[in-house]
Structure formats: C-alpha cells, structure tokens
PDB file of N, CA and C in Angstrom:
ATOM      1  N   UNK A   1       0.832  -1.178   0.000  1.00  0.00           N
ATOM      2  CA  UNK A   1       0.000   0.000   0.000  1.00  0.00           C
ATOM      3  C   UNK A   1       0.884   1.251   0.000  1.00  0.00           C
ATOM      4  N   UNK A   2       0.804   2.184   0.807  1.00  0.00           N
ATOM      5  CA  UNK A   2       1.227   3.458   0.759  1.00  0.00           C
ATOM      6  C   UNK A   2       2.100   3.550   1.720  1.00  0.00           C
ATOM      7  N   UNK A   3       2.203   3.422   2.553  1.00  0.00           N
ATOM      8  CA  UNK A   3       3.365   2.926   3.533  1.00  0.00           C
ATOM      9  C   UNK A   3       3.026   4.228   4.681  1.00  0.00           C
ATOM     10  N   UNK A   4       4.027   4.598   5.530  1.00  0.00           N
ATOM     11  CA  UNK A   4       4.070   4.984   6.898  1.00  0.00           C
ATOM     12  C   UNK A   4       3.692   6.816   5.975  1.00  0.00           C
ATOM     13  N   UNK A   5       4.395   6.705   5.264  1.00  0.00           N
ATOM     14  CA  UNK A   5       4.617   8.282   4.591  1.00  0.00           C
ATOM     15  C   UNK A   5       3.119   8.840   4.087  1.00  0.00           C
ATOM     16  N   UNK A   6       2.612   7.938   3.323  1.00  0.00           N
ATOM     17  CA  UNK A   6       0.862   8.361   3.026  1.00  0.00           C
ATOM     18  C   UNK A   6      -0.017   8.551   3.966  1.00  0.00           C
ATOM     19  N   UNK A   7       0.025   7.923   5.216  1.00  0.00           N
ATOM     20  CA  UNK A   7      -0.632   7.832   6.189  1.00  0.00           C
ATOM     21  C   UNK A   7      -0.125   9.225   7.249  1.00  0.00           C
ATOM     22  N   UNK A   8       1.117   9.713   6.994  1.00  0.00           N
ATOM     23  CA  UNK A   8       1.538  10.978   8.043  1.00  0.00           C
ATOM     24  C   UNK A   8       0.757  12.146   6.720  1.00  0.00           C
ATOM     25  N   UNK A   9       1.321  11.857   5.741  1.00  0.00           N
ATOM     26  CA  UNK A   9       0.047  12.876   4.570  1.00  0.00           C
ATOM     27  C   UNK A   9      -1.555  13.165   5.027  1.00  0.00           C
ATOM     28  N   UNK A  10      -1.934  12.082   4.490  1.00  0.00           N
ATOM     29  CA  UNK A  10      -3.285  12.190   5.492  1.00  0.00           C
ATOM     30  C   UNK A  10      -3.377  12.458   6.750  1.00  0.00           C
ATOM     31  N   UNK A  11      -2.761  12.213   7.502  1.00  0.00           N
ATOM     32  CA  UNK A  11      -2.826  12.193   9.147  1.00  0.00           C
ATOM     33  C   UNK A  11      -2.828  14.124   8.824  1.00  0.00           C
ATOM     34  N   UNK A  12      -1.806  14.825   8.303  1.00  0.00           N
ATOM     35  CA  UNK A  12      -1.796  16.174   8.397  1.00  0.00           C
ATOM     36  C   UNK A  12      -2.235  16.670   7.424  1.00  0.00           C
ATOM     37  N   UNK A  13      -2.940  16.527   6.527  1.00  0.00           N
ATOM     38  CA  UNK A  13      -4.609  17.062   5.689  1.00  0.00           C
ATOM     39  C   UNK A  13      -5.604  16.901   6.582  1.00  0.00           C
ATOM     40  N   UNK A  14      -5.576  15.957   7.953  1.00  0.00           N
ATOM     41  CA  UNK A  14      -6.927  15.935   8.406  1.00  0.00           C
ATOM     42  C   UNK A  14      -6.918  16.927   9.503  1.00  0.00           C
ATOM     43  N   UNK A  15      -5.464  17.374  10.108  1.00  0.00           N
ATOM     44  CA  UNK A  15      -5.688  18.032  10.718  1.00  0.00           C
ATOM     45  C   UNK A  15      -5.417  19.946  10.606  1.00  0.00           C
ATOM     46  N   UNK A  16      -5.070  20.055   9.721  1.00  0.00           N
ATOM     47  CA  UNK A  16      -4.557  21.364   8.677  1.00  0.00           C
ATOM     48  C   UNK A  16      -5.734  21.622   7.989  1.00  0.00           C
ATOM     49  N   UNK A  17      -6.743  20.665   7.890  1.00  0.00           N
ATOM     50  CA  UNK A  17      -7.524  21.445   6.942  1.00  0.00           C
ATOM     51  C   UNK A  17      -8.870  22.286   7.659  1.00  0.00           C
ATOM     52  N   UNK A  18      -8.844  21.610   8.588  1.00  0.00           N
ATOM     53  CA  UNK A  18     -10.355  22.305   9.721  1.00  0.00           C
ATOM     54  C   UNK A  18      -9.289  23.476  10.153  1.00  0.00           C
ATOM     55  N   UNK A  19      -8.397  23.395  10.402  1.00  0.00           N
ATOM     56  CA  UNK A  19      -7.732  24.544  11.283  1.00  0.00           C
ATOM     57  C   UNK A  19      -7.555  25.575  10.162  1.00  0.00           C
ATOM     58  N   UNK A  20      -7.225  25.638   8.710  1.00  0.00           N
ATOM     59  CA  UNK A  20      -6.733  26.353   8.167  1.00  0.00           C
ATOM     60  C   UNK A  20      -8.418  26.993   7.824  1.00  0.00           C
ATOM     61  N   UNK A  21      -9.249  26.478   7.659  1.00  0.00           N
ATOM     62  CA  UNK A  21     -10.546  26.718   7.377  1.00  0.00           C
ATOM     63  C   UNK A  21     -11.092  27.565   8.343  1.00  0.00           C
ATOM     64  N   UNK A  22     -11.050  26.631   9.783  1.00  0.00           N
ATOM     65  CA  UNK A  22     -11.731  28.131  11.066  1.00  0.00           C
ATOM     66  C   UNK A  22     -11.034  29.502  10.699  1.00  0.00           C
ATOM     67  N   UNK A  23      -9.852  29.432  10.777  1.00  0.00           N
ATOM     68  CA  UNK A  23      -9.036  30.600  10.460  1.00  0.00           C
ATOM     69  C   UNK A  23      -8.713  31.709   9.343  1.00  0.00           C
ATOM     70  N   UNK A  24      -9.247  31.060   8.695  1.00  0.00           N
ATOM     71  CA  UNK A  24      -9.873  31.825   7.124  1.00  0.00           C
ATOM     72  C   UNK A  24     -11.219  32.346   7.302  1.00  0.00           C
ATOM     73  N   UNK A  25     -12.268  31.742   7.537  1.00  0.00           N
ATOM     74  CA  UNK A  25     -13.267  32.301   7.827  1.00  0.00           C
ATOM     75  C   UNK A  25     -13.640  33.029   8.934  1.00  0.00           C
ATOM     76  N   UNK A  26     -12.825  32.862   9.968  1.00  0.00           N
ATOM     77  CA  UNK A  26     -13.291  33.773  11.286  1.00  0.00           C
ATOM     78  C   UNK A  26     -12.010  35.018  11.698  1.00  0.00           C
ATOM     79  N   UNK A  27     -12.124  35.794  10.495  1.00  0.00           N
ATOM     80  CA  UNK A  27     -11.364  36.781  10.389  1.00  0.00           C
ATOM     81  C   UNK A  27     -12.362  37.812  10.827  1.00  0.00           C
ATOM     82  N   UNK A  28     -12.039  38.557  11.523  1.00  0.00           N
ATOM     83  CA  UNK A  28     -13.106  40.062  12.160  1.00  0.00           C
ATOM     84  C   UNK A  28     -13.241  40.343  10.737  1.00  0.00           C
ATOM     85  N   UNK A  29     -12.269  40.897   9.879  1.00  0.00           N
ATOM     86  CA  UNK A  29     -12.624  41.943   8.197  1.00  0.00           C
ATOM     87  C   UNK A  29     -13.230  40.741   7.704  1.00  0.00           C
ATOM     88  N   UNK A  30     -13.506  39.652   7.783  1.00  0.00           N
ATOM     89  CA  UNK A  30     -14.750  39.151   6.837  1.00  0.00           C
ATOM     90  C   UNK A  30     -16.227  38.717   7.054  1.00  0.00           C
ATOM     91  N   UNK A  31     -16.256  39.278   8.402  1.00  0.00           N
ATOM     92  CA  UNK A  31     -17.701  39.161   8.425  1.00  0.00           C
ATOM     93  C   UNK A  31     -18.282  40.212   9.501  1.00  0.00           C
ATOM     94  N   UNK A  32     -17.114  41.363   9.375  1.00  0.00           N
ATOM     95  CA  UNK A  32     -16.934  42.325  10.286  1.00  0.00           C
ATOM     96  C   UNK A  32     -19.077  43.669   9.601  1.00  0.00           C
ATOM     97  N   UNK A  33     -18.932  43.191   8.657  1.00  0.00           N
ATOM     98  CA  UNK A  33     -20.076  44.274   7.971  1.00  0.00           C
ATOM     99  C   UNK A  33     -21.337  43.664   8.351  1.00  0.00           C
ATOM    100  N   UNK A  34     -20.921  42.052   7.857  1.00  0.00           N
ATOM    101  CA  UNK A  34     -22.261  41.714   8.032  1.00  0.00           C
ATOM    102  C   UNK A  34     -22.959  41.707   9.126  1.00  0.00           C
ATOM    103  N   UNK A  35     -21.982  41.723  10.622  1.00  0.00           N
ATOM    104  CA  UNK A  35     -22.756  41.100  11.930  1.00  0.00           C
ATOM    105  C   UNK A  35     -23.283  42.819  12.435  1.00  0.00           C
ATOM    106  N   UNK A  36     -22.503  43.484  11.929  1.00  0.00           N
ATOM    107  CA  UNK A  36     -22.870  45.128  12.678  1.00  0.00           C
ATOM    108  C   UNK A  36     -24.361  45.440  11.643  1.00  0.00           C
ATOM    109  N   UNK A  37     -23.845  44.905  10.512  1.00  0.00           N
ATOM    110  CA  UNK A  37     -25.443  45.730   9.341  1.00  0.00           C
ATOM    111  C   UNK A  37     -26.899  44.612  10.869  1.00  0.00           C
ATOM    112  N   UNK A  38     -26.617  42.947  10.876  1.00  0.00           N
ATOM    113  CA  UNK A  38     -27.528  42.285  11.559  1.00  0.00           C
ATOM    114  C   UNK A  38     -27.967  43.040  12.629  1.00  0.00           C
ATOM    115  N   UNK A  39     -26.712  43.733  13.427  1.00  0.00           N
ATOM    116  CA  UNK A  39     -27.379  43.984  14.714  1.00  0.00           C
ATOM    117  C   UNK A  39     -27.680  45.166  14.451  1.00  0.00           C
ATOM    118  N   UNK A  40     -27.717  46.138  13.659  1.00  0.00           N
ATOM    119  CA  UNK A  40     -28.549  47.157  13.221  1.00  0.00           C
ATOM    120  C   UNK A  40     -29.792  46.815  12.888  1.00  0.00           C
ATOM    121  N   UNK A  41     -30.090  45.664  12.189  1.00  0.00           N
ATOM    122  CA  UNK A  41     -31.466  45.423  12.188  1.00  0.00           C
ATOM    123  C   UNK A  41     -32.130  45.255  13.429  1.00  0.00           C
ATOM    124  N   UNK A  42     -31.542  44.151  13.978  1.00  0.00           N
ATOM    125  CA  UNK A  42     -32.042  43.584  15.493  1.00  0.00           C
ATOM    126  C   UNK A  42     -32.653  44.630  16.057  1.00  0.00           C
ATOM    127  N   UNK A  43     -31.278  45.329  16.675  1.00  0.00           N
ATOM    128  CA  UNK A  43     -31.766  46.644  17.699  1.00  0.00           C
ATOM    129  C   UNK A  43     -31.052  47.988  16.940  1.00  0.00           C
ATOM    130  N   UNK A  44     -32.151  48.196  16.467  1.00  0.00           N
ATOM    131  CA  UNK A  44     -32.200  49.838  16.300  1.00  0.00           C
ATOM    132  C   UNK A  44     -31.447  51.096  17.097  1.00  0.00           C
ATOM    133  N   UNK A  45     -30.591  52.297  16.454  1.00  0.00           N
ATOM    134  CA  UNK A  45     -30.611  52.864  17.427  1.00  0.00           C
ATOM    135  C   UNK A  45     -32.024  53.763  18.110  1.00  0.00           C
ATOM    136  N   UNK A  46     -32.360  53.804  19.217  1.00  0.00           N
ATOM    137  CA  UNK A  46     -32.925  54.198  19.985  1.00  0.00           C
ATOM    138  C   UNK A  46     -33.561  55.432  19.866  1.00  0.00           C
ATOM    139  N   UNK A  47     -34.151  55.958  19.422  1.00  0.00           N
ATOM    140  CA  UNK A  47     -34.881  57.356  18.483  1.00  0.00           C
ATOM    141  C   UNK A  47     -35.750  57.712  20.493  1.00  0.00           C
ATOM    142  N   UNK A  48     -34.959  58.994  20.866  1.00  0.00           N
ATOM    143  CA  UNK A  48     -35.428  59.740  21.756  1.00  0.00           C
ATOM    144  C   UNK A  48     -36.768  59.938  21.956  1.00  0.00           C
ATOM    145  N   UNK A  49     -37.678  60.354  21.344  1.00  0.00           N
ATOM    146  CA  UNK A  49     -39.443  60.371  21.163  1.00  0.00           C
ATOM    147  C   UNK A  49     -39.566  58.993  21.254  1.00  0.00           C
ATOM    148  N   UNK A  50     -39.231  58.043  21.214  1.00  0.00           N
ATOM    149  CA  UNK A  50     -40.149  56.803  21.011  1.00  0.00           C
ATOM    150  C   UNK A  50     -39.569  56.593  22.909  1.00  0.00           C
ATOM    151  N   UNK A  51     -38.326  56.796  22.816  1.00  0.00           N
ATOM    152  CA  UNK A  51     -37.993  56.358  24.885  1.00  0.00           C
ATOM    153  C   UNK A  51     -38.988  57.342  25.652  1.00  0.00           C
ATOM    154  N   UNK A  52     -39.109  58.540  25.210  1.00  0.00           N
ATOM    155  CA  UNK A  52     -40.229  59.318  26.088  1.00  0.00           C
ATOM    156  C   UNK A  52     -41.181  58.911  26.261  1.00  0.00           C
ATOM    157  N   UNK A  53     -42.046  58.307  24.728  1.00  0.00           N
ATOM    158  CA  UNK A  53     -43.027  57.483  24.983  1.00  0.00           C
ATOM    159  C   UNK A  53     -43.410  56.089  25.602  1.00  0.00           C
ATOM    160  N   UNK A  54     -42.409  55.477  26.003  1.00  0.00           N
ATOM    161  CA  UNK A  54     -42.225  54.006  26.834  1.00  0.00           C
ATOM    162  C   UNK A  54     -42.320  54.589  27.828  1.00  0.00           C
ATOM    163  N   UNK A  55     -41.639  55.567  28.148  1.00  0.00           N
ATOM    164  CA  UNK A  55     -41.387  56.356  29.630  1.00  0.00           C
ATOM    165  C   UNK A  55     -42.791  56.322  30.307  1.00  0.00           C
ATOM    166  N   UNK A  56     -43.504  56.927  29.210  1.00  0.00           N
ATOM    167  CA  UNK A  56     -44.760  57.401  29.392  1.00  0.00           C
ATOM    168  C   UNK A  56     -45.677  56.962  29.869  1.00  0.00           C
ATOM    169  N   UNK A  57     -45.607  55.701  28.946  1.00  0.00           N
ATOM    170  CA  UNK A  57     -46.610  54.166  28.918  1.00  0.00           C
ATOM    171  C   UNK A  57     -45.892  53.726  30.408  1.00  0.00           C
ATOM    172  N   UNK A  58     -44.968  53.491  30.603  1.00  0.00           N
ATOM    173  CA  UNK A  58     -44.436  52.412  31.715  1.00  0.00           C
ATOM    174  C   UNK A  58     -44.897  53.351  33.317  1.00  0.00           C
ATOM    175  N   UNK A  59     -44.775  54.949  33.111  1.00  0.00           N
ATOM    176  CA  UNK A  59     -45.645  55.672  34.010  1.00  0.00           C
ATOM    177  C   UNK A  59     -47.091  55.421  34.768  1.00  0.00           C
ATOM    178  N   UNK A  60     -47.926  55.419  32.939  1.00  0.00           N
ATOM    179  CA  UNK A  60     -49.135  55.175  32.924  1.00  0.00           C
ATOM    180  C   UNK A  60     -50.175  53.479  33.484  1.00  0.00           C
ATOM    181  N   UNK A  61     -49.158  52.671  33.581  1.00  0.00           N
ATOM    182  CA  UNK A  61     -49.424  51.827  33.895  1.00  0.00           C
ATOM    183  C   UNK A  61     -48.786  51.478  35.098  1.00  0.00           C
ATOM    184  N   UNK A  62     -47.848  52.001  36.371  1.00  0.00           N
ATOM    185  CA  UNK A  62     -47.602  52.409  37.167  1.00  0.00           C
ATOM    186  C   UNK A  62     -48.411  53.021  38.263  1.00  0.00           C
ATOM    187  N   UNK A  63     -49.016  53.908  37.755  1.00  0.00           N
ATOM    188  CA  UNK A  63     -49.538  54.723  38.611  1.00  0.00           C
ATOM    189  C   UNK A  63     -51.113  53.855  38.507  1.00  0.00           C
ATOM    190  N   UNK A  64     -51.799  53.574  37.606  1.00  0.00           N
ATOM    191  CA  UNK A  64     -53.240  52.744  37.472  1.00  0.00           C
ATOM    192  C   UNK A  64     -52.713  51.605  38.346  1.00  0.00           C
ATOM    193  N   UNK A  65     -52.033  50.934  38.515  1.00  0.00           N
ATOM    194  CA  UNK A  65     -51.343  49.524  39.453  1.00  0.00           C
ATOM    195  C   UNK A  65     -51.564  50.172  40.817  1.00  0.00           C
ATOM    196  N   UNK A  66     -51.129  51.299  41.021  1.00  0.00           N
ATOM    197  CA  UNK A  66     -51.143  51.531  42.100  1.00  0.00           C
ATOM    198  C   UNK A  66     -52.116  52.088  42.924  1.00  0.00           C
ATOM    199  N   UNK A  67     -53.366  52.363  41.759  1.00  0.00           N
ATOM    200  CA  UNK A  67     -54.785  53.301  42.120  1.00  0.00           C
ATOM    201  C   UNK A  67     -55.065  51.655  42.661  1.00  0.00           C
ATOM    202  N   UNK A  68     -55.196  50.870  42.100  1.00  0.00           N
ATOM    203  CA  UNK A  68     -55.973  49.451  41.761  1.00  0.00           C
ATOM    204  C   UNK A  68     -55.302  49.199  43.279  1.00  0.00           C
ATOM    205  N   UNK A  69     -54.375  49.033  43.614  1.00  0.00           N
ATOM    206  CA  UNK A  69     -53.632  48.465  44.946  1.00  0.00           C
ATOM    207  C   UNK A  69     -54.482  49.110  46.082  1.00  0.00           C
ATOM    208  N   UNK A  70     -54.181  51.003  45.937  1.00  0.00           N
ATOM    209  CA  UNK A  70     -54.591  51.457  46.874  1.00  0.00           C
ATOM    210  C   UNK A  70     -56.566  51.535  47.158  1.00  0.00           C
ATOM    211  N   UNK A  71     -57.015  50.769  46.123  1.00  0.00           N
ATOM    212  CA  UNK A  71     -58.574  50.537  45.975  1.00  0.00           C
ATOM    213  C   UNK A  71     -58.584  48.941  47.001  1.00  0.00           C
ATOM    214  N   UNK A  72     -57.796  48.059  46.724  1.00  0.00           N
ATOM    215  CA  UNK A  72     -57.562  46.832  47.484  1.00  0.00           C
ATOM    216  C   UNK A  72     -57.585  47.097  48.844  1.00  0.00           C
ATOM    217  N   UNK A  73     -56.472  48.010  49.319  1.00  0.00           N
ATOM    218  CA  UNK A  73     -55.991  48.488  50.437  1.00  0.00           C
ATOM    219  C   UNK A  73     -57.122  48.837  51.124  1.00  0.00           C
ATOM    220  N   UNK A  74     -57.813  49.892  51.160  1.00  0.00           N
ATOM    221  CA  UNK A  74     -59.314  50.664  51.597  1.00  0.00           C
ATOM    222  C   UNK A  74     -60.003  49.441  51.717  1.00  0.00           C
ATOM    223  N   UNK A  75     -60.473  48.614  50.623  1.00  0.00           N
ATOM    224  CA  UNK A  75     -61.770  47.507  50.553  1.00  0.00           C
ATOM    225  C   UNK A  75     -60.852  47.010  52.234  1.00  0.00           C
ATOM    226  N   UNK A  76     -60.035  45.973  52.444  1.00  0.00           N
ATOM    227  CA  UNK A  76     -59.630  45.298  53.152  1.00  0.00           C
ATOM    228  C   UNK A  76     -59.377  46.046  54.191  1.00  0.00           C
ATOM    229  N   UNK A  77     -59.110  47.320  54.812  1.00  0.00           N
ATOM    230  CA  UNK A  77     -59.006  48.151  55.736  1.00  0.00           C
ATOM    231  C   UNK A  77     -60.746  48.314  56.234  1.00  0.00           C
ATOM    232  N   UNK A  78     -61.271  48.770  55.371  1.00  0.00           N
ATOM    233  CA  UNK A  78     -63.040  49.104  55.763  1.00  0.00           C
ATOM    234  C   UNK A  78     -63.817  47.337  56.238  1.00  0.00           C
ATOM    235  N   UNK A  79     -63.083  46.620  55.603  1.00  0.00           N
ATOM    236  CA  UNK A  79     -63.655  45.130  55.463  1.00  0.00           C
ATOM    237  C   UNK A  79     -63.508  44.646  57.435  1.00  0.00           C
ATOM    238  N   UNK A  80     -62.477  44.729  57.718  1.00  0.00           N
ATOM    239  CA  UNK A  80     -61.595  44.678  59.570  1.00  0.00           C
ATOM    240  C   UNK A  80     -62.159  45.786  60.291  1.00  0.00           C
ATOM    241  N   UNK A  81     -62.857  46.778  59.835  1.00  0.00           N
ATOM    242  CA  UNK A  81     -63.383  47.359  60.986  1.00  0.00           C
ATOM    243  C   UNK A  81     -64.455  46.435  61.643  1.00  0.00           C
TER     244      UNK A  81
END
C-alpha cells in the first residue's frame, strides 16, 4: 500500500484542513459588515421620542397599578373594621 509516509500525509490534511478553514473564515474583516449591518437590524438605534413614549406608557401603567392596589388596600381596611 502506501506505507508509513501516506498515512503521516493524510494524518496532516486531516488536521490542517479544519484549522486552516476556522481561520480563514473567522477573520473580524470578513464578516466584520455583516454582523454590525444584523445587529442594526435587530436593535435599532434608539430614536429619543419613542424612549419618552415608553417612559410614558411604563408611568401610565404604574400609577393605574397603584390606584388598583390602593382601591384593594381601603376595601380590606373598611372590610376589619
């Protein structure tokens, strides 16, 4: 067959070739555009008027939680007299 020498050939194609491959492809400059354009899609930058308005909402539903609590509070206070 091929003797000791074909077999150290192969032996180092099998291991040269995954390594030379991760390392080619996981270069920052080659996929440096694509992952920043992705996470630009993902998350947006943050447009000021739209955080005021979460602000707003997360207020508004805050303070009704807490009418609703302090309506609980009274019932169960008037309820023990």
């Amino acid at each position: 067959m091929g003797g000791w020498v074909l077999e150290v050939c192969k032996m180092a194609m099998y291991m040269t070739f995954p390594v030379a491959l991760f390392h080619i492809f996981n270069q920052p400059d080659y996929f440096e555009e694509w992952v920043t354009k992705k996470k630009r899609e993902l998350y947006p930058p943050e447009n000021l008027s739209h955080r005021a308005e979460i602000e707003e909402a997360i207020r508004a539903v805050r303070e009704k939680r807490n009418l609703q609590m302090m309506k609980a509070f009274d019932e169960i206070e008037q309820k023990s007299k």
